[in-house]
PDB file of N, CA and C in Angstrom:
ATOM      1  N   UNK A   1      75.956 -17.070  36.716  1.00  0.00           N
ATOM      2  CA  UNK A   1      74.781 -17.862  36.438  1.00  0.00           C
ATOM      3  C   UNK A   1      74.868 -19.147  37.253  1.00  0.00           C
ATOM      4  N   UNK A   2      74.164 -19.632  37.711  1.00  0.00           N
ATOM      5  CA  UNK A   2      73.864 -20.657  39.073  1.00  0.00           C
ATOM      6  C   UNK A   2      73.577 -22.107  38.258  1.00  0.00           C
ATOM      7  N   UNK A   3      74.137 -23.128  38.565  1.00  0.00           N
ATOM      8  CA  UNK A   3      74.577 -24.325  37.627  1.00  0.00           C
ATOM      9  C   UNK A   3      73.072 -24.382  37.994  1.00  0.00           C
ATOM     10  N   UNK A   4      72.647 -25.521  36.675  1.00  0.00           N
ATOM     11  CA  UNK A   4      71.201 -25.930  37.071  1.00  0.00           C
ATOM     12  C   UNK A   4      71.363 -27.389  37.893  1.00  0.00           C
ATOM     13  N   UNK A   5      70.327 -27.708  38.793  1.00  0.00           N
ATOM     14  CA  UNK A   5      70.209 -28.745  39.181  1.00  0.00           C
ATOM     15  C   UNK A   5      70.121 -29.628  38.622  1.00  0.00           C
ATOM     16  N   UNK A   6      70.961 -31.102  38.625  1.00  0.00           N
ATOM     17  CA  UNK A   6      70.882 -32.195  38.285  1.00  0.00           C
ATOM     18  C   UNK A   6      69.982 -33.228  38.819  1.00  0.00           C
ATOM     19  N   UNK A   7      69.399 -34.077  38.316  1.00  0.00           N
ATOM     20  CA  UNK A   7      68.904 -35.293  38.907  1.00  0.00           C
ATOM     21  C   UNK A   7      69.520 -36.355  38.870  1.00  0.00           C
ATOM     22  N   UNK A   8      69.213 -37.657  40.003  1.00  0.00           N
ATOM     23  CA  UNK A   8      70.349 -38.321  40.263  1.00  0.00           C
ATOM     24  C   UNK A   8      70.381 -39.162  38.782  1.00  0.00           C
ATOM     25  N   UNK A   9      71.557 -39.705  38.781  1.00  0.00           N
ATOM     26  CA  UNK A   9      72.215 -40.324  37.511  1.00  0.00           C
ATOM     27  C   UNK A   9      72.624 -39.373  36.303  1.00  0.00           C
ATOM     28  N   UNK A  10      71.870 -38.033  36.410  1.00  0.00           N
ATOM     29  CA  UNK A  10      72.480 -37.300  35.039  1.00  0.00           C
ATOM     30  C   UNK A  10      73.709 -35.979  35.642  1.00  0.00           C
ATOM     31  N   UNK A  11      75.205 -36.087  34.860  1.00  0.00           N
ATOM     32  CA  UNK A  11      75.805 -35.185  35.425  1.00  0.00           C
ATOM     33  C   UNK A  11      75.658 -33.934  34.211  1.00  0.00           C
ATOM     34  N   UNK A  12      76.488 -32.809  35.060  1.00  0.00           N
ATOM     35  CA  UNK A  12      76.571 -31.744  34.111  1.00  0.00           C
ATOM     36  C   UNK A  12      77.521 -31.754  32.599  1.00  0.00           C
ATOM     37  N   UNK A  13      77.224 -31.515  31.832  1.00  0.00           N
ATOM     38  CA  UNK A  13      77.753 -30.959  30.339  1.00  0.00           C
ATOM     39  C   UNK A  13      78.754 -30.778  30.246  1.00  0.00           C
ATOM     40  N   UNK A  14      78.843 -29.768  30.730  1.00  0.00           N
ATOM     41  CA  UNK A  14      80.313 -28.947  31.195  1.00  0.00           C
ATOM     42  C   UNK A  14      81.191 -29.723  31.534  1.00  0.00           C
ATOM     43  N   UNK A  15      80.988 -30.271  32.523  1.00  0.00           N
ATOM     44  CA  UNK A  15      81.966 -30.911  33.692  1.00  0.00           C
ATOM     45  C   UNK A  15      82.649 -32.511  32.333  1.00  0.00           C
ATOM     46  N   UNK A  16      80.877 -32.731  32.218  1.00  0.00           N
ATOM     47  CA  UNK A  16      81.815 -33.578  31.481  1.00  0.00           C
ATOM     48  C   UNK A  16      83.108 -33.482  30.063  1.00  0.00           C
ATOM     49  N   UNK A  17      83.047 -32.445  29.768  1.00  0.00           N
ATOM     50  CA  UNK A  17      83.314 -32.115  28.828  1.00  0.00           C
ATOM     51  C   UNK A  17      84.986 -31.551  29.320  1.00  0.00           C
ATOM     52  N   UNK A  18      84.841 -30.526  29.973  1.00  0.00           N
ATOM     53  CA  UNK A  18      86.152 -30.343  31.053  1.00  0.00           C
ATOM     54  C   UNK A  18      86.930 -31.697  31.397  1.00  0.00           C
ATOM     55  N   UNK A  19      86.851 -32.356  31.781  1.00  0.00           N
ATOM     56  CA  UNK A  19      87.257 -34.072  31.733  1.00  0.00           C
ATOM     57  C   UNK A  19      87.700 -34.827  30.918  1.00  0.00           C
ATOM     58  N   UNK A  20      86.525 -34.465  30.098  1.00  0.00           N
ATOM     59  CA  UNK A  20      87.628 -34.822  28.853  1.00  0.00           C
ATOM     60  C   UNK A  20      88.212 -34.464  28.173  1.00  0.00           C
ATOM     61  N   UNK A  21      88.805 -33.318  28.152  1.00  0.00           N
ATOM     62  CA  UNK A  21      89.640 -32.385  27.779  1.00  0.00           C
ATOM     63  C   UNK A  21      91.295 -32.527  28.487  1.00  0.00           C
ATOM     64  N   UNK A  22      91.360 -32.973  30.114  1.00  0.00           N
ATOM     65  CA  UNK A  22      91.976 -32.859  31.050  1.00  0.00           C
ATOM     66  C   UNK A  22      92.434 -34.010  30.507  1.00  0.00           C
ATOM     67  N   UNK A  23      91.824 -35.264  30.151  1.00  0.00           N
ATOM     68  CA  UNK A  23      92.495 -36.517  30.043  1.00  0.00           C
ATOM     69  C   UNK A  23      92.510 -37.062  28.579  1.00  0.00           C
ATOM     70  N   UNK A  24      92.643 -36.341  27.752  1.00  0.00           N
ATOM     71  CA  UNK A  24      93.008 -36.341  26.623  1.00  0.00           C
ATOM     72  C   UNK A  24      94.726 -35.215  26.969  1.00  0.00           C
ATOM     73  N   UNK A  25      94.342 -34.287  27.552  1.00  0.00           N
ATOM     74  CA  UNK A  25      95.648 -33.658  27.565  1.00  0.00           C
ATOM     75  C   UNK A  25      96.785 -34.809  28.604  1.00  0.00           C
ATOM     76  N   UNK A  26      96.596 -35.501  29.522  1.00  0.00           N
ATOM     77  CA  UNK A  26      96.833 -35.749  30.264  1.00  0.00           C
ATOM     78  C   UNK A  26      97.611 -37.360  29.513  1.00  0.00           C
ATOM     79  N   UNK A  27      96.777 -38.005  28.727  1.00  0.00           N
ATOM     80  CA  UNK A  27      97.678 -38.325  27.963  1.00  0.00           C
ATOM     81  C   UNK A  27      98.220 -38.553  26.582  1.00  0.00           C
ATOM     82  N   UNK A  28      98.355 -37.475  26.331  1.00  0.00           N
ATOM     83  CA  UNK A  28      99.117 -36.889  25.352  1.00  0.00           C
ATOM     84  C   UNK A  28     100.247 -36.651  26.184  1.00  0.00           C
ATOM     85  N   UNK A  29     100.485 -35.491  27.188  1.00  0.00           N
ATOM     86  CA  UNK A  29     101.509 -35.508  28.337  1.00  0.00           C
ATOM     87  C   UNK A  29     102.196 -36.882  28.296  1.00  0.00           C
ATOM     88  N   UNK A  30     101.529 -38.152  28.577  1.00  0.00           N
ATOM     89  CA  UNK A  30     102.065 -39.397  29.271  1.00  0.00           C
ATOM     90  C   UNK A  30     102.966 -39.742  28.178  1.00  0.00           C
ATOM     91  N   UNK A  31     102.315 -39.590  26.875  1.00  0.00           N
ATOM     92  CA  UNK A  31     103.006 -40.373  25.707  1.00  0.00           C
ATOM     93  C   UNK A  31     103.927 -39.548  25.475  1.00  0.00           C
ATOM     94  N   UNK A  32     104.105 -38.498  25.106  1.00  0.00           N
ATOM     95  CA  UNK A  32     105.373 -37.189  25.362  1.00  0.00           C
ATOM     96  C   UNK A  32     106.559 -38.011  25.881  1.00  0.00           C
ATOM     97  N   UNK A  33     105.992 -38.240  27.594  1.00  0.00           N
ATOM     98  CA  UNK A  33     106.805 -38.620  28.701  1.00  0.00           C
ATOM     99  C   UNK A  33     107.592 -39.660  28.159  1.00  0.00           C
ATOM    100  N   UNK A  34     106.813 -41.014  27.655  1.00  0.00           N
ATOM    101  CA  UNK A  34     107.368 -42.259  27.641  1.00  0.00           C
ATOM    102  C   UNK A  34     108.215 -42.033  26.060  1.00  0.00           C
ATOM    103  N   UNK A  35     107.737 -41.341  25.300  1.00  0.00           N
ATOM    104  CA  UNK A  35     109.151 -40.792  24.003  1.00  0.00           C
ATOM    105  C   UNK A  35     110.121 -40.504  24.652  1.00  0.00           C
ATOM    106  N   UNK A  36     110.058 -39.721  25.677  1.00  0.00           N
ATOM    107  CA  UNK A  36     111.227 -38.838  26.123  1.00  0.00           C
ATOM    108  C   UNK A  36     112.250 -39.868  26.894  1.00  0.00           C
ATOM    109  N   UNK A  37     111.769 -40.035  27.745  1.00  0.00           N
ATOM    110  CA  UNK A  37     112.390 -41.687  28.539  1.00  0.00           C
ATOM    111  C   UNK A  37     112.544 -42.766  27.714  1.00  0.00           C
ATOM    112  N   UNK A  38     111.986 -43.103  26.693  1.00  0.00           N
ATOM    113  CA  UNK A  38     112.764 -44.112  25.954  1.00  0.00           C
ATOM    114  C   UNK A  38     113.849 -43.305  25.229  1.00  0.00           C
ATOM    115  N   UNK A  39     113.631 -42.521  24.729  1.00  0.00           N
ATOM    116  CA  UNK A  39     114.821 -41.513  24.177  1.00  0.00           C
ATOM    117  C   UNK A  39     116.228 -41.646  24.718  1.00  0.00           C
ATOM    118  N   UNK A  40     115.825 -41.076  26.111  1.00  0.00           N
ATOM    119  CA  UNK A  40     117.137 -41.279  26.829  1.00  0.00           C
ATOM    120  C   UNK A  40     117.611 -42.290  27.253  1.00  0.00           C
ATOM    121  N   UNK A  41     117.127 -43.602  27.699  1.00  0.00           N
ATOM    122  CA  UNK A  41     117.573 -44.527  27.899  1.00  0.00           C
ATOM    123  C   UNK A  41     118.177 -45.228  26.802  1.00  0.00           C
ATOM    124  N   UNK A  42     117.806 -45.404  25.636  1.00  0.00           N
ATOM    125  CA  UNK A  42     118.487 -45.687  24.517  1.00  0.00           C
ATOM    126  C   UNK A  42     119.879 -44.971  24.146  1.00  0.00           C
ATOM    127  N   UNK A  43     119.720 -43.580  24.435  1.00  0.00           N
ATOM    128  CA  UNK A  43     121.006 -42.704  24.242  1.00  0.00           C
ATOM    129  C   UNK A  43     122.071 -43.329  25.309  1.00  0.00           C
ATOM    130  N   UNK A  44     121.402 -43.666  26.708  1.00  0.00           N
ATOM    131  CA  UNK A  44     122.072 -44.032  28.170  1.00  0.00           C
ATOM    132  C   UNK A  44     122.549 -45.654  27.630  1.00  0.00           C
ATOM    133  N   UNK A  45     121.849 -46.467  26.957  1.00  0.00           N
ATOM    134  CA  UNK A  45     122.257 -47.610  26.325  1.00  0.00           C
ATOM    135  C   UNK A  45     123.368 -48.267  25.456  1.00  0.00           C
ATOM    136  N   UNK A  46     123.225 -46.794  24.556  1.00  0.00           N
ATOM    137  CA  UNK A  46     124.132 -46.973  23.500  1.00  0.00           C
ATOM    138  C   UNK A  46     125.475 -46.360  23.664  1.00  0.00           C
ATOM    139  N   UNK A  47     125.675 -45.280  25.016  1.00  0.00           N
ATOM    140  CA  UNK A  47     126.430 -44.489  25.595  1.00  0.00           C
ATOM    141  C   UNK A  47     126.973 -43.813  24.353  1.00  0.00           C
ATOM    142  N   UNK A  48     126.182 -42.346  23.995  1.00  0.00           N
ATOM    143  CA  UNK A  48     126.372 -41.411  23.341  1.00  0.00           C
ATOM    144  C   UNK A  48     126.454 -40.469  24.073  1.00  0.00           C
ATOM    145  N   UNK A  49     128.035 -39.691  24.608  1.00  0.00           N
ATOM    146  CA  UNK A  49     128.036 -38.766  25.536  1.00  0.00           C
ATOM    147  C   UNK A  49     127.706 -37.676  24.939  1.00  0.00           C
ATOM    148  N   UNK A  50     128.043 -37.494  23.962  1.00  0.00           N
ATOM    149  CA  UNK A  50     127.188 -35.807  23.164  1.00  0.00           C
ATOM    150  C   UNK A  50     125.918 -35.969  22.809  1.00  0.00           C
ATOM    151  N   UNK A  51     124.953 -37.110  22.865  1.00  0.00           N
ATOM    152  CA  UNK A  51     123.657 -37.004  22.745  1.00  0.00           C
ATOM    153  C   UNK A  51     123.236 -36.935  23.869  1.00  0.00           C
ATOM    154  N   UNK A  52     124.029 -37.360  24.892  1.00  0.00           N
ATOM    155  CA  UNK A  52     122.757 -37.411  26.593  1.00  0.00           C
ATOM    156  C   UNK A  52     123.727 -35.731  26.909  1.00  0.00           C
ATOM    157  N   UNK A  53     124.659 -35.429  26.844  1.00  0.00           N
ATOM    158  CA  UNK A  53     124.588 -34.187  26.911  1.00  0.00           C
ATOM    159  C   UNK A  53     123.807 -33.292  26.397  1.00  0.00           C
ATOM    160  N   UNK A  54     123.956 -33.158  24.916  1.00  0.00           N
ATOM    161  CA  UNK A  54     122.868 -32.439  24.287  1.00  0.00           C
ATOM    162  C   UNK A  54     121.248 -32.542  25.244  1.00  0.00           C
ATOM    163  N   UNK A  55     120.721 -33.869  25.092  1.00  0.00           N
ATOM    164  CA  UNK A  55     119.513 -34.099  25.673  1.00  0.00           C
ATOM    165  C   UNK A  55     118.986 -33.272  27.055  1.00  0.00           C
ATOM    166  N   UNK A  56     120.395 -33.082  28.061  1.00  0.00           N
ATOM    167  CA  UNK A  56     120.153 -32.755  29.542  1.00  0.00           C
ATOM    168  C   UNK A  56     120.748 -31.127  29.339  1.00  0.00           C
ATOM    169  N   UNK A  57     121.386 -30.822  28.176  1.00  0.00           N
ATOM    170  CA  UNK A  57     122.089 -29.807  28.495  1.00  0.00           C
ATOM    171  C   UNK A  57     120.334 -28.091  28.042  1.00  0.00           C
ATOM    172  N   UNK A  58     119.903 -29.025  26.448  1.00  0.00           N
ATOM    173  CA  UNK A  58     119.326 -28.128  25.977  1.00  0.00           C
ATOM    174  C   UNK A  58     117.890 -28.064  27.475  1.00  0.00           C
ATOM    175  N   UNK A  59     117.326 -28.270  28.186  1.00  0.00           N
ATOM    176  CA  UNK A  59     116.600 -28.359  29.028  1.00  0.00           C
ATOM    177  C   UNK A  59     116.939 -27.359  29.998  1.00  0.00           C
ATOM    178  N   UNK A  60     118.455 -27.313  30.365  1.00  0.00           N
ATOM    179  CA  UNK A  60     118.806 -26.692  31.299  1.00  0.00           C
ATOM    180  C   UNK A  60     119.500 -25.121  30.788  1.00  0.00           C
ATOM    181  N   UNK A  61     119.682 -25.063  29.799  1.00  0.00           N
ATOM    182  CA  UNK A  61     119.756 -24.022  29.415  1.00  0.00           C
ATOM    183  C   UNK A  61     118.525 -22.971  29.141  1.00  0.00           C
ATOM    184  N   UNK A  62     117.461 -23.358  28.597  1.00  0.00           N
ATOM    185  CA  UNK A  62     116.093 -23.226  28.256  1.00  0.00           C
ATOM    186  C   UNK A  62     115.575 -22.522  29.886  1.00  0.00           C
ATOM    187  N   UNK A  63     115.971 -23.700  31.278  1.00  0.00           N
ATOM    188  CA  UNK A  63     115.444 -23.036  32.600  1.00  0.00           C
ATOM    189  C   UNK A  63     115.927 -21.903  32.746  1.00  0.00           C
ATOM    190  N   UNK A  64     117.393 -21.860  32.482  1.00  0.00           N
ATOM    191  CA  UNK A  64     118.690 -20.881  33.097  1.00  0.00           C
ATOM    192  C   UNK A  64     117.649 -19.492  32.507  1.00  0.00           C
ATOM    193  N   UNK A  65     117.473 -19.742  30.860  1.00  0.00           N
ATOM    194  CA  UNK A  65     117.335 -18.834  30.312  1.00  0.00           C
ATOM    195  C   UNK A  65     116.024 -18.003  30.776  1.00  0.00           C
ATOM    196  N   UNK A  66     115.069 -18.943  31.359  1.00  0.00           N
ATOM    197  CA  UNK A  66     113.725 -18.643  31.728  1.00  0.00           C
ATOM    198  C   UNK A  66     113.961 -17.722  33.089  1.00  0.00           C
ATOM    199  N   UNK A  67     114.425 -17.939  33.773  1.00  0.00           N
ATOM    200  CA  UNK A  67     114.684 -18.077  35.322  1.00  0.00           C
ATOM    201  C   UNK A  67     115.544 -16.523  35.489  1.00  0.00           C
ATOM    202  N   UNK A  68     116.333 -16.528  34.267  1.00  0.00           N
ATOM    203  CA  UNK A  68     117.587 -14.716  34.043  1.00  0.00           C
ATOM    204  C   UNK A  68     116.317 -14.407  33.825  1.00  0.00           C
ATOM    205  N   UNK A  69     115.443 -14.465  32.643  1.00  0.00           N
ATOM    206  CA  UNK A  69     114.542 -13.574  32.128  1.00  0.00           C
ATOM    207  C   UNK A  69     113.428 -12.784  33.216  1.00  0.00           C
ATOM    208  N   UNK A  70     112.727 -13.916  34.269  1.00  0.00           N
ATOM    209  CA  UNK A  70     112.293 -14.043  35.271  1.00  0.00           C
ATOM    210  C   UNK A  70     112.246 -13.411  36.672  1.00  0.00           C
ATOM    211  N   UNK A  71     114.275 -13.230  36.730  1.00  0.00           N
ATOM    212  CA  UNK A  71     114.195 -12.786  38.158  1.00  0.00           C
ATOM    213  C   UNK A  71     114.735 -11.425  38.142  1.00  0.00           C
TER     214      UNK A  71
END
């Protein structure tokens, strides 16, 4: 089905709507991010070697595991 034409100043529905979807996910992502990085830097702060292990180890096991499954 062939988008309908817009006139200038009004955009499409859709689009807008797609957008905001993208940047609502986008940050949610960010705030994720900045838990995660304060996380570790606090662990890196307080120098807890079995917590920044744990932290880097469960990640990399999770790939390993993805990656056997994978190839």
């Amino acid at each position: 089905m062939p988008m309908p034409k817009s006139f200038p100043g009004e955009t499409d529905p859709l689009a807008n709507r797609f957008g905001s979807v993208i940047a609502t996910v986008m940050s949610a992502a960010a705030r994720v991010a900045g838990y995660v990085i304060y996380g570790f830097l606090r662990m890196i702060y307080r120098r807890d070697p079995a917590m920044i292990a744990l932290f880097l180890g469960v990640p990399l096991a999770i790939a390993l595991l993805v990656w056997l499954v994978l190839r």
